[in-house]
N, C-alpha and C. Protein backbone atom coordinates (compact mmCIF):
# COMPACT_ATOMS: atom_id res chain seq x y z
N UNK A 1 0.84 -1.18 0.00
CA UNK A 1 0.00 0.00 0.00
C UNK A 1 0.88 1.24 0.00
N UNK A 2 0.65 2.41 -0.79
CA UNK A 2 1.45 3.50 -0.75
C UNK A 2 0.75 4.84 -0.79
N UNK A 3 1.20 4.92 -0.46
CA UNK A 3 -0.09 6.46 0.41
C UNK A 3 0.98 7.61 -0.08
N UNK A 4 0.13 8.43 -0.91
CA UNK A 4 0.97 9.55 -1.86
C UNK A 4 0.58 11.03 -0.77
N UNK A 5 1.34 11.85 -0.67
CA UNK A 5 1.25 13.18 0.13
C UNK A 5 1.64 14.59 -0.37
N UNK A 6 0.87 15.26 -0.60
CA UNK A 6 1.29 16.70 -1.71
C UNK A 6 0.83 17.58 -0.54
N UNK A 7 2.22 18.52 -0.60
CA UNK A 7 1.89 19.44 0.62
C UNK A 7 1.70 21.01 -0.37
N UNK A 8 0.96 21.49 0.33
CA UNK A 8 -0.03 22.48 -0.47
C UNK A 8 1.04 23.30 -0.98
N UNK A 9 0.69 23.79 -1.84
CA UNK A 9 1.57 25.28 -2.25
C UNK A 9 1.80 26.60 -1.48
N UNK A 10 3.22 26.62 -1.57
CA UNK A 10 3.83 27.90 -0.58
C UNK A 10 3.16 28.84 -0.61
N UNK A 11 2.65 29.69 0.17
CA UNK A 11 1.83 30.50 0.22
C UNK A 11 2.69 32.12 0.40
N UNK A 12 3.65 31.72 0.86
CA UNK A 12 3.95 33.10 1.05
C UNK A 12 5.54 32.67 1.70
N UNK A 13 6.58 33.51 1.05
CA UNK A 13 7.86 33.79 1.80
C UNK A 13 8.37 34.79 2.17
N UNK A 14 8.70 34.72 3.48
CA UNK A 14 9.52 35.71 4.51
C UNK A 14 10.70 36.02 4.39
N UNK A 15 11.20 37.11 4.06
CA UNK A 15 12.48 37.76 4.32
C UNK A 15 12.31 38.15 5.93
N UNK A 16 13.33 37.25 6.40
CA UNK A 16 13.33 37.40 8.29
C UNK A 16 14.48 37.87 8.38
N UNK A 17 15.24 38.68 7.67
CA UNK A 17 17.26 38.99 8.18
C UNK A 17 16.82 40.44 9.07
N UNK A 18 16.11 41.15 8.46
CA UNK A 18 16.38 42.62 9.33
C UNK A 18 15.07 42.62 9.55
N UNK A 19 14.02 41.43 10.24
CA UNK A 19 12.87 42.03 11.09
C UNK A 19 12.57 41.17 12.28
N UNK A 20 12.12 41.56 13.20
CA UNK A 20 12.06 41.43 14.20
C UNK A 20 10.48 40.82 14.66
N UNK A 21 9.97 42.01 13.96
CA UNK A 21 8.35 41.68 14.25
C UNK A 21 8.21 41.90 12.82
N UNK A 22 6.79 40.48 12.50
CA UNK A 22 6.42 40.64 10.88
C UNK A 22 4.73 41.02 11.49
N UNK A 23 4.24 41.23 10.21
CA UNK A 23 3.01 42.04 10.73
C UNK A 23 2.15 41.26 9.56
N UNK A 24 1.73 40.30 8.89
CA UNK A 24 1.28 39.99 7.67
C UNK A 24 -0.27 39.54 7.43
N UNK A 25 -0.87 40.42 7.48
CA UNK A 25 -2.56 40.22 7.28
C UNK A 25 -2.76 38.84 6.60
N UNK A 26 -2.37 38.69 5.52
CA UNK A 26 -2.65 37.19 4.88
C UNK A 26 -2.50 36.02 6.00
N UNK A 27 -1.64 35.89 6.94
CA UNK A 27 -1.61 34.84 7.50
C UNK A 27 -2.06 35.09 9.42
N UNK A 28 -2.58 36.18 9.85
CA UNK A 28 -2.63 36.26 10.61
C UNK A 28 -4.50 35.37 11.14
N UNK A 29 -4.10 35.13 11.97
CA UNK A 29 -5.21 33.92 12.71
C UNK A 29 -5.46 33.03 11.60
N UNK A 30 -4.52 33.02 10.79
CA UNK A 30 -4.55 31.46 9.48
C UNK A 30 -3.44 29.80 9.97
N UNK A 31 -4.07 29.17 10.11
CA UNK A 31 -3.49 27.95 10.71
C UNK A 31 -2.48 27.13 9.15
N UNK A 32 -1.78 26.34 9.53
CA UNK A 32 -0.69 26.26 8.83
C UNK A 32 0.71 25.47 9.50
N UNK A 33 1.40 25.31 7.68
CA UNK A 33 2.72 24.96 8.60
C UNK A 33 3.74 25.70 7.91
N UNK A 34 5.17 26.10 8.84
CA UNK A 34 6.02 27.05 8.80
C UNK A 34 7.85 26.44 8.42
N UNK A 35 8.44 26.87 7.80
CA UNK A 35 10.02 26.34 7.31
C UNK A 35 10.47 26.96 7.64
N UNK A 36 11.76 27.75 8.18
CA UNK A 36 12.59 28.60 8.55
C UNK A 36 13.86 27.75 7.66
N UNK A 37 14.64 29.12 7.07
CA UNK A 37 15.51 28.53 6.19
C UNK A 37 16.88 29.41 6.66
N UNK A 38 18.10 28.71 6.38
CA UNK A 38 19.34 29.69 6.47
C UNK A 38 19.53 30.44 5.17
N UNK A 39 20.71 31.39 4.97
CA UNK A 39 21.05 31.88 3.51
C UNK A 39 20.92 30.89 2.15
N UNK A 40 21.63 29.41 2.63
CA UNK A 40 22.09 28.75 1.35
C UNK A 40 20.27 27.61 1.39
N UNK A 41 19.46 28.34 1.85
CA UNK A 41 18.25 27.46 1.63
C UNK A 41 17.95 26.06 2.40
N UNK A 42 19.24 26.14 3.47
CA UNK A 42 18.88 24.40 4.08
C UNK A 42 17.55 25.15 5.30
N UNK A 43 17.28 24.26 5.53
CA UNK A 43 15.89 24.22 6.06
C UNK A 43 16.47 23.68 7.70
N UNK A 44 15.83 25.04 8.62
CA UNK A 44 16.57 24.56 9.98
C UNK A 44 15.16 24.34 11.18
N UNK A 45 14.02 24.44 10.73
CA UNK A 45 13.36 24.25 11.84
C UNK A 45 11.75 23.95 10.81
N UNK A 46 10.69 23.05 11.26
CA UNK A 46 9.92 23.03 10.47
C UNK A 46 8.68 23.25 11.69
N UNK A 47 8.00 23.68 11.53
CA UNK A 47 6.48 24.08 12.50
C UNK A 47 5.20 23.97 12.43
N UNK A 48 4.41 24.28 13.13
CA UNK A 48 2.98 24.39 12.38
C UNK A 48 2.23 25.33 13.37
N UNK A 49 1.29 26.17 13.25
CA UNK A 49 0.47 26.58 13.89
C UNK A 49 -1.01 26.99 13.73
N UNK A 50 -1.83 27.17 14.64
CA UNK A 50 -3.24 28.05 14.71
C UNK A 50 -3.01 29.20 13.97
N UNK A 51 -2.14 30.09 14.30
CA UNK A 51 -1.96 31.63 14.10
C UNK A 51 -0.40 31.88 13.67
N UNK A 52 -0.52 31.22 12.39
CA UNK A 52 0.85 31.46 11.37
C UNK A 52 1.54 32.75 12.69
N UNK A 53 1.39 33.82 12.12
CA UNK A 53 2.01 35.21 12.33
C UNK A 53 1.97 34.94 13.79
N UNK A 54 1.39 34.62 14.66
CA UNK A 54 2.05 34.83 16.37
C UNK A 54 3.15 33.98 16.75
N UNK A 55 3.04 32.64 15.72
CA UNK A 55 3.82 31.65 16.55
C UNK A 55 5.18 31.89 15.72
N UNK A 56 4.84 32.84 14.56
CA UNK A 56 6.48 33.17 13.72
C UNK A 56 7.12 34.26 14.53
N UNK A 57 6.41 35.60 14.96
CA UNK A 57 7.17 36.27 15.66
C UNK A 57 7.39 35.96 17.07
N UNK A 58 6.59 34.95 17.62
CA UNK A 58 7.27 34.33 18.86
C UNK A 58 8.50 33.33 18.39
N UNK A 59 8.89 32.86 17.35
CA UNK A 59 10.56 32.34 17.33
C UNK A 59 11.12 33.96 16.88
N UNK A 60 10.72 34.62 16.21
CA UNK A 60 11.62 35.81 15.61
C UNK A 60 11.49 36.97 17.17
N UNK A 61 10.51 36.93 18.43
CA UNK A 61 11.05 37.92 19.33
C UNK A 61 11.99 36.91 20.33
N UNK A 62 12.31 36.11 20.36
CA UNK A 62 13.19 35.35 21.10
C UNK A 62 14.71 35.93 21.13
N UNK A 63 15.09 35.87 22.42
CA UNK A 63 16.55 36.34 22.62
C UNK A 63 17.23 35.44 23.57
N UNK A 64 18.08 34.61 23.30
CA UNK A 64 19.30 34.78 21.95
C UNK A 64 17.86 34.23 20.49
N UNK A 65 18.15 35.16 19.73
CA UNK A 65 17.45 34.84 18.49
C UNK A 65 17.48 33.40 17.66
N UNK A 66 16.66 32.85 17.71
CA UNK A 66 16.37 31.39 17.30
C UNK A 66 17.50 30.80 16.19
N UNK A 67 17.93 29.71 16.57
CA UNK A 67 18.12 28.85 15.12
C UNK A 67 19.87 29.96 14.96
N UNK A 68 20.35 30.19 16.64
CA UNK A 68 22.15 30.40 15.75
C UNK A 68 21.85 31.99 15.07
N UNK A 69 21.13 32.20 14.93
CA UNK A 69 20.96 33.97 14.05
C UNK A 69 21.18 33.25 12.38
N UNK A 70 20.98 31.88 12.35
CA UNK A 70 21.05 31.31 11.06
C UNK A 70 19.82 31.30 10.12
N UNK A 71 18.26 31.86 10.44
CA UNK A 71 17.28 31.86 9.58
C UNK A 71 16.91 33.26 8.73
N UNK A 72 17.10 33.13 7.59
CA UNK A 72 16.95 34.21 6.79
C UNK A 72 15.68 34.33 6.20
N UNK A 73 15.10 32.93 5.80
CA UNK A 73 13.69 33.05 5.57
C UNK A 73 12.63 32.23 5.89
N UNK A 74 11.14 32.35 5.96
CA UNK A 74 10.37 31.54 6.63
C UNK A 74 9.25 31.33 5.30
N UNK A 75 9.18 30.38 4.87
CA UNK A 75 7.78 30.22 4.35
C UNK A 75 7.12 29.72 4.78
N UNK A 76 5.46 30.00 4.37
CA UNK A 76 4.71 29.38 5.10
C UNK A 76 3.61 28.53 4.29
N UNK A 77 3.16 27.96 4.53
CA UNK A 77 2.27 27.02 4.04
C UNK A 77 0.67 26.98 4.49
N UNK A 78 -0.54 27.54 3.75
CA UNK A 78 -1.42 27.49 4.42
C UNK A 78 -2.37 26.28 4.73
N UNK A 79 -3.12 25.84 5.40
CA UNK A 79 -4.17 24.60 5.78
C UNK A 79 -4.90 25.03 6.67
N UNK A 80 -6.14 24.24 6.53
CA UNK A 80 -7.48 24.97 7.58
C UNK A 80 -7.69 23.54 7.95
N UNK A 81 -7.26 22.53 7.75
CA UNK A 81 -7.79 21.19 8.26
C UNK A 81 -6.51 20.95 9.35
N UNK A 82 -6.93 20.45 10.78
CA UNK A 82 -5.94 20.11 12.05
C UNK A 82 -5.41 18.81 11.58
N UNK A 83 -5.81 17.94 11.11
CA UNK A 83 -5.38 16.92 10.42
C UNK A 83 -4.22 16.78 9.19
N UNK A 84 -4.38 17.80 8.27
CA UNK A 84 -3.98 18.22 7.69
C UNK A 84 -2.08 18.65 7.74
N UNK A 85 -2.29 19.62 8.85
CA UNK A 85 -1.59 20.24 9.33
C UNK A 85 -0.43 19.23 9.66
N UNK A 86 -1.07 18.28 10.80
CA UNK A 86 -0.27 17.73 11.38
C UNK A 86 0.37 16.46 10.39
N UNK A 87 -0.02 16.33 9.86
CA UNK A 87 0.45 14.83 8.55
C UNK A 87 1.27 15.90 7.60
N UNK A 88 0.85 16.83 7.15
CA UNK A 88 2.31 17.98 6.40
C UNK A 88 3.55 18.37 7.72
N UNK A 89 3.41 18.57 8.53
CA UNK A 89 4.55 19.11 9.43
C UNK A 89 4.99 17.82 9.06
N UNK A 90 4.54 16.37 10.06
CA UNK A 90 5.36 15.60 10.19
C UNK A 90 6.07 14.73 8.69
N UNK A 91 5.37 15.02 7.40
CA UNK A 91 6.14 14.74 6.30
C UNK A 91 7.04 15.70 5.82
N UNK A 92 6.78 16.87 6.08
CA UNK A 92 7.93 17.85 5.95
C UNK A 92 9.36 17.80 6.70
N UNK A 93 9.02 17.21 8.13
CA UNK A 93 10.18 17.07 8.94
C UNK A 93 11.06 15.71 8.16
N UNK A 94 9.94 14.88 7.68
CA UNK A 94 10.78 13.50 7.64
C UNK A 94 11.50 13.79 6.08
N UNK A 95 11.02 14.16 5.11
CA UNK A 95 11.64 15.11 3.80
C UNK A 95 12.97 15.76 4.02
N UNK A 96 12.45 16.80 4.88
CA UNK A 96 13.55 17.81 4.73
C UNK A 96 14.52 17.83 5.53
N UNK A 97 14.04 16.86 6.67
CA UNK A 97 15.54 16.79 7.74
C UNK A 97 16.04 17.97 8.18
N UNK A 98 15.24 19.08 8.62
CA UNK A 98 15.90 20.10 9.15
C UNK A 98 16.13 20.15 10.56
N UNK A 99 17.21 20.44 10.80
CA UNK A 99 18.16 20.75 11.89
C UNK A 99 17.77 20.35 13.31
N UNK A 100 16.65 21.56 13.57
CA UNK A 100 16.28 21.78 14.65
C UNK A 100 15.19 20.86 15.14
N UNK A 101 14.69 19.82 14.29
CA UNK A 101 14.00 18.92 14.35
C UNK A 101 14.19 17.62 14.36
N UNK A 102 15.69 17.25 14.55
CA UNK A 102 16.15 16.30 14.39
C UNK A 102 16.46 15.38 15.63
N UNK A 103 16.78 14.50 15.83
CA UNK A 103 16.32 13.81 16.63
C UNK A 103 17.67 14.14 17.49
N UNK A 104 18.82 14.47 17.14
CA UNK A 104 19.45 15.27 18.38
C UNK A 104 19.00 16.22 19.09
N UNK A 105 18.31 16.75 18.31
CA UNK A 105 17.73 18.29 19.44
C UNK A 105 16.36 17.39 19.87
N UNK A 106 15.74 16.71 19.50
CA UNK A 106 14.63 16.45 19.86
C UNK A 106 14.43 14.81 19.76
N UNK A 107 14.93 14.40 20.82
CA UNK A 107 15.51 12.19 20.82
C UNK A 107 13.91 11.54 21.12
N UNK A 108 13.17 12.15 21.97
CA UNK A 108 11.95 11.11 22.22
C UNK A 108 10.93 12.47 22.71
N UNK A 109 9.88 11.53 22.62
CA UNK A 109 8.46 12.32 22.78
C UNK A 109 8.94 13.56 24.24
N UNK A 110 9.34 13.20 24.98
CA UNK A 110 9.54 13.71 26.64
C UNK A 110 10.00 14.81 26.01
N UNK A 111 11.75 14.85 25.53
CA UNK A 111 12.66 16.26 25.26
C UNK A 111 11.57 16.65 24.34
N UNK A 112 11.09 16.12 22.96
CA UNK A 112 9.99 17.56 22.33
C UNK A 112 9.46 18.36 22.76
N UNK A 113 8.77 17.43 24.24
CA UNK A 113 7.79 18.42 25.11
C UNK A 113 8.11 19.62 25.73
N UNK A 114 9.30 18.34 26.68
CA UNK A 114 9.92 19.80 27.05
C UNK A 114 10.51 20.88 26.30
N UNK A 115 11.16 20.56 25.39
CA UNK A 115 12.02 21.84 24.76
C UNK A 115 10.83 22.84 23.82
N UNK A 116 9.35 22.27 23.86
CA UNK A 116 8.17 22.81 23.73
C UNK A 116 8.00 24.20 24.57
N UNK A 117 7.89 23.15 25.93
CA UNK A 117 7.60 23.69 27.45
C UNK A 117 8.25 24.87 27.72
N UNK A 118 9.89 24.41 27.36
CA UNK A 118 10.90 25.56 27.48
C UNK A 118 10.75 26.38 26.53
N UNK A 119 10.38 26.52 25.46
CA UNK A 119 10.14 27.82 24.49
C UNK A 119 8.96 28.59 24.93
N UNK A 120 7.78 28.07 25.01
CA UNK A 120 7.11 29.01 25.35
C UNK A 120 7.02 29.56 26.85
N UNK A 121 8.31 29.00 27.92
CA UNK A 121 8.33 29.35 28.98
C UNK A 121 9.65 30.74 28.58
N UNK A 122 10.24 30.71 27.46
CA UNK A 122 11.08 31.20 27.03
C UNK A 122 10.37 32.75 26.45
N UNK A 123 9.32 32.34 25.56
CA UNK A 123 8.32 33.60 25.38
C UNK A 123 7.74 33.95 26.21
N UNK A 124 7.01 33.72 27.63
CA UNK A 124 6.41 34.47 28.60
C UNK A 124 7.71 35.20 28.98
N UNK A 125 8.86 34.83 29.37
CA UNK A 125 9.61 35.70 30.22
C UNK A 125 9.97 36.36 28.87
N UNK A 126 10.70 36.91 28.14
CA UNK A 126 10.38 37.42 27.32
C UNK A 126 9.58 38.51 26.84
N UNK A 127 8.15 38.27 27.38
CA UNK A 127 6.70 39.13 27.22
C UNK A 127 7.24 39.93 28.63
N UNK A 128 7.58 39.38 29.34
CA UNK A 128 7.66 39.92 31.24
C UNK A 128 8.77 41.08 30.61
N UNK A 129 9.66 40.57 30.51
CA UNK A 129 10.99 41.63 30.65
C UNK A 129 10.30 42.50 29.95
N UNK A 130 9.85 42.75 28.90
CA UNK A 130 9.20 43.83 27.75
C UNK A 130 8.56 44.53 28.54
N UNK A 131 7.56 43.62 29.01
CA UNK A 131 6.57 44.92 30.56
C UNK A 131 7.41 45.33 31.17
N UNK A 132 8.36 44.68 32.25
CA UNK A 132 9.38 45.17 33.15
C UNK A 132 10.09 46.28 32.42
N UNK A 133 10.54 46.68 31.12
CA UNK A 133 10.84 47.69 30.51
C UNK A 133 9.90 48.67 30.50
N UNK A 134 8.61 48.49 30.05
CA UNK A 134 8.30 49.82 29.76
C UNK A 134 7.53 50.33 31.25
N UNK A 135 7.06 49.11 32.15
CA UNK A 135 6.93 49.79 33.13
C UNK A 135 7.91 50.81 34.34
N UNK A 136 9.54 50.17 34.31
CA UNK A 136 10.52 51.02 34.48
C UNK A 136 10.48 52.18 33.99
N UNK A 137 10.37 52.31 32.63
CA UNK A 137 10.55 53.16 31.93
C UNK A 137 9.25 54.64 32.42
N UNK A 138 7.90 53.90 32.61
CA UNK A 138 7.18 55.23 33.18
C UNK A 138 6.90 55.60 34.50
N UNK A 139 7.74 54.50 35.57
CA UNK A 139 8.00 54.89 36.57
C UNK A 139 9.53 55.93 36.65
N UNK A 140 10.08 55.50 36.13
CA UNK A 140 11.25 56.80 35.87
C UNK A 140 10.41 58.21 35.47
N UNK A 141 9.87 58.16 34.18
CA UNK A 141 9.39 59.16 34.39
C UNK A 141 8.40 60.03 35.34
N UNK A 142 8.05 59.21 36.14
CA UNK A 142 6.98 59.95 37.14
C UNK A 142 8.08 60.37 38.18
N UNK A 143 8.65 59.47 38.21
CA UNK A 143 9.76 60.05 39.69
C UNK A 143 10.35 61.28 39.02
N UNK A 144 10.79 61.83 37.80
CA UNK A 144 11.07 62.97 37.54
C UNK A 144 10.59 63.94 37.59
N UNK A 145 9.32 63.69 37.62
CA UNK A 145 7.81 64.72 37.49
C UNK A 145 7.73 64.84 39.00
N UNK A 146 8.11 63.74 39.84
CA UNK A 146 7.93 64.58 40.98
C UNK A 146 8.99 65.41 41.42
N UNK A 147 9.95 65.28 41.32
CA UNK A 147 11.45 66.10 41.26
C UNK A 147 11.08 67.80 41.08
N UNK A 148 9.73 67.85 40.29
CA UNK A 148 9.33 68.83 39.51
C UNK A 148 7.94 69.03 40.03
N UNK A 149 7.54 68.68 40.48
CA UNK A 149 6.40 68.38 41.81
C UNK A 149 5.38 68.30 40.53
N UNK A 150 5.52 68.00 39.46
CA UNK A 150 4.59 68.11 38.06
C UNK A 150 3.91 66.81 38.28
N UNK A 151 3.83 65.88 39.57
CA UNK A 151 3.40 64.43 39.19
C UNK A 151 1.66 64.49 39.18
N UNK A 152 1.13 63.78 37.82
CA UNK A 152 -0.16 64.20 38.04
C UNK A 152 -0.95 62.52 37.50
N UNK A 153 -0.50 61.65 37.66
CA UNK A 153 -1.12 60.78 37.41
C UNK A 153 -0.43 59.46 38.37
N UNK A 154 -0.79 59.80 39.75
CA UNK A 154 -0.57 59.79 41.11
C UNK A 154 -0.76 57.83 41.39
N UNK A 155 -1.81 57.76 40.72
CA UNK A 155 -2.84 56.19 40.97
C UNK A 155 -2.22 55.43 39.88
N UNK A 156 -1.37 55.77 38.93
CA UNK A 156 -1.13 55.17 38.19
C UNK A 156 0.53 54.69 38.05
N UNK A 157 0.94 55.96 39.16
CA UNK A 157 2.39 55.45 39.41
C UNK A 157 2.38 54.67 40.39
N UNK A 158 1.24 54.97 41.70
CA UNK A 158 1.36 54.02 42.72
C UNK A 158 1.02 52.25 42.25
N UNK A 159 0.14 52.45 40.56
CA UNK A 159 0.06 50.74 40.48
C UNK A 159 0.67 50.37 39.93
N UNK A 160 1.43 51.24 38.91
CA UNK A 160 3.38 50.60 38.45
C UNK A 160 3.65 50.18 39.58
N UNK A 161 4.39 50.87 40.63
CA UNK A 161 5.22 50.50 41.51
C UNK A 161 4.77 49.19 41.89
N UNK A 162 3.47 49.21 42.06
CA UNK A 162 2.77 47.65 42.31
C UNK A 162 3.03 46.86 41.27
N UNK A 163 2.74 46.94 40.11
CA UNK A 163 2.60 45.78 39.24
C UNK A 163 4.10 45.60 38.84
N UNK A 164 5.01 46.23 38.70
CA UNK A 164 6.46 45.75 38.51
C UNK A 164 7.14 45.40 39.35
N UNK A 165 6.47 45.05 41.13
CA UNK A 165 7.34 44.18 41.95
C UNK A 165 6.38 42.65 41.44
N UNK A 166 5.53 42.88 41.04
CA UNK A 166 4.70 41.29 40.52
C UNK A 166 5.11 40.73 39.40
N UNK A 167 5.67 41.56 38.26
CA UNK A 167 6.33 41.43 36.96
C UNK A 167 7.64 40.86 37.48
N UNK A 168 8.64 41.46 38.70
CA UNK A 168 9.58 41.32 38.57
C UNK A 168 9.78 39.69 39.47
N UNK A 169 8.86 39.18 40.37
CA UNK A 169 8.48 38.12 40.79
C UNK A 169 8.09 37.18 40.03
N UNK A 170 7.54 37.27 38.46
CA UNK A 170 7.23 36.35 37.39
C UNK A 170 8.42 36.18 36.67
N UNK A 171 9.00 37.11 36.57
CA UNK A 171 10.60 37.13 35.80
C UNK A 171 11.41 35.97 36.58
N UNK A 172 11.37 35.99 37.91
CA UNK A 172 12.13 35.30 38.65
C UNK A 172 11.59 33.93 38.60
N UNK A 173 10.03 33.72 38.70
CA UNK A 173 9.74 32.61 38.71
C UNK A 173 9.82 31.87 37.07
N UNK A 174 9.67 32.39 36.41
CA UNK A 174 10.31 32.07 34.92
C UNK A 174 11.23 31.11 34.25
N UNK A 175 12.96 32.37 35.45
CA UNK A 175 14.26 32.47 34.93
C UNK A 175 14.07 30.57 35.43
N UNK A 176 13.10 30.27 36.98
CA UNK A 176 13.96 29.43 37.78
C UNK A 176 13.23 28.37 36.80
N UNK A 177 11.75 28.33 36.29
CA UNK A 177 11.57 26.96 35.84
C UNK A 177 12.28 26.52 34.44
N UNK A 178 12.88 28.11 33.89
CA UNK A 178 13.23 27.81 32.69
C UNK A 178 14.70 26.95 32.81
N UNK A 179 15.40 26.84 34.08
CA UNK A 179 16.96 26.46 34.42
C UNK A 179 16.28 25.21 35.04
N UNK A 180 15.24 24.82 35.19
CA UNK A 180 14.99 23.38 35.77
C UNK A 180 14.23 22.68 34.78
N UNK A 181 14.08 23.28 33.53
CA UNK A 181 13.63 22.65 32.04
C UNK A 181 14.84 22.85 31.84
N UNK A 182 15.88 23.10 31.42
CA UNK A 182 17.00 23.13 30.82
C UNK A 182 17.81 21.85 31.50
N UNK A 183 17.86 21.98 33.16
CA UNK A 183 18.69 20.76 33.25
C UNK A 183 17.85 19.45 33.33
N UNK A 184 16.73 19.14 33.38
CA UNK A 184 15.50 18.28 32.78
C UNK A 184 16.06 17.91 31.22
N UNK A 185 16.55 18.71 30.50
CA UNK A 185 16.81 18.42 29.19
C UNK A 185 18.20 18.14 29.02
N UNK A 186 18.64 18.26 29.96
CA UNK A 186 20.41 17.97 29.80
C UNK A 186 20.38 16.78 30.52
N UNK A 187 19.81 16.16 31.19
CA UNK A 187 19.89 15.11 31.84
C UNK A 187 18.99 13.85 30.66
N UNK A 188 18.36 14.47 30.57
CA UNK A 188 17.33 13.56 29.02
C UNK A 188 18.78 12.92 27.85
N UNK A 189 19.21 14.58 27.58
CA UNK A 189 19.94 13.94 26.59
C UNK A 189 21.48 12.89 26.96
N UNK A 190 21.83 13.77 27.95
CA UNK A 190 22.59 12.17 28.98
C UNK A 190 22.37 10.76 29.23
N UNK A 191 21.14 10.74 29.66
CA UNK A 191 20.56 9.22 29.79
C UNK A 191 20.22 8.91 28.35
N UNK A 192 20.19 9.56 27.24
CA UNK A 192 20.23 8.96 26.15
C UNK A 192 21.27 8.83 24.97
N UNK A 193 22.11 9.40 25.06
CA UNK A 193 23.56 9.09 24.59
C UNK A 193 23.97 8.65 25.62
């Protein structure tokens, strides 16, 4: 028996070298699967998601920046069937053999999860520090305004001050589960080499 598989036509390719955040109406809340490619076209990570555009700029706002600073472009692939989706990712992975999908970075069902677990524990802190920035940022400015006795939005500095010792308590609780998924995953790949 041989079971034939045609994965839909590229729908759209990303120039990812100088952006950070992509913004792309065509694929936004469009479900799908995603390629990230280096310069010479090898194929380093293969994906799929609900919401093409959130789950691309969640690998593209990641710091250290995903994939080595090695992905230059992302195409994407559209599908509206969950079924679908998931039988193209996983023939795309087994095709294209890219990198980040390979069974060194990813040996058994457990490390996928986790190194799942750890990315998007990787994007909340991530989202945190961003708040922790800009809420720094307008608590500085109020403390200047009072310097200048100009402070006039009184309730709103007193719930910064509040909400960025709670931001800065999620940051922490974050950093610690993200270093106890990390050695969870270093110990995985130990007991398996």
């Amino acid at each position: 028996m041989t079971i034939n598989i045609t994965v839909p036509q590229e729908s759209l390719s990303l120039d990812i070298l100088s952006v950070r955040r992509i913004m792309v109406p065509q694929i936004i809340g469009k479900s799908g699967i995603y390629v990230f490619y280096d310069v010479e076209e090898k194929p380093l990570y293969v994906g799929k998601s609900k919401d093409l555009n959130r789950r691309i700029n969640e690998h593209l706002g990641l710091s250290p920046y995903p994939f080595d600073n090695r992905a230059v472009t992302v195409k994407v692939y559209l599908e509206d069937d969950p079924t679908s989706v998931d039988i193209y990712e996983s023939f795309m992975i087994s095709k294209l053999e890219p990198e980040y999908n390979r069974a060194g970075n990813y040996s058994d069902g457990f490390q996928r999860q986790n190194a799942d677990e750890l990315f998007d524990l990787e994007v909340r802190l991530s989202e945190a520090e961003d708040e922790e920035r800009t809420l720094s940022s307008f608590i500085h400015e109020q403390e200047a305004a009072v310097m200048y006795e100009e402070l006039t939005e009184v309730e709103d500095f007193i719930e910064a001050l509040r909400d960025i010792g709670h931001i800065r308590r999620k940051i922490s609780e974050l950093k610690r589960e993200i270093g106890v998924r990390k050695r969870r995953s270093s110990k995985a790949v130990k007991s398996v080499g």
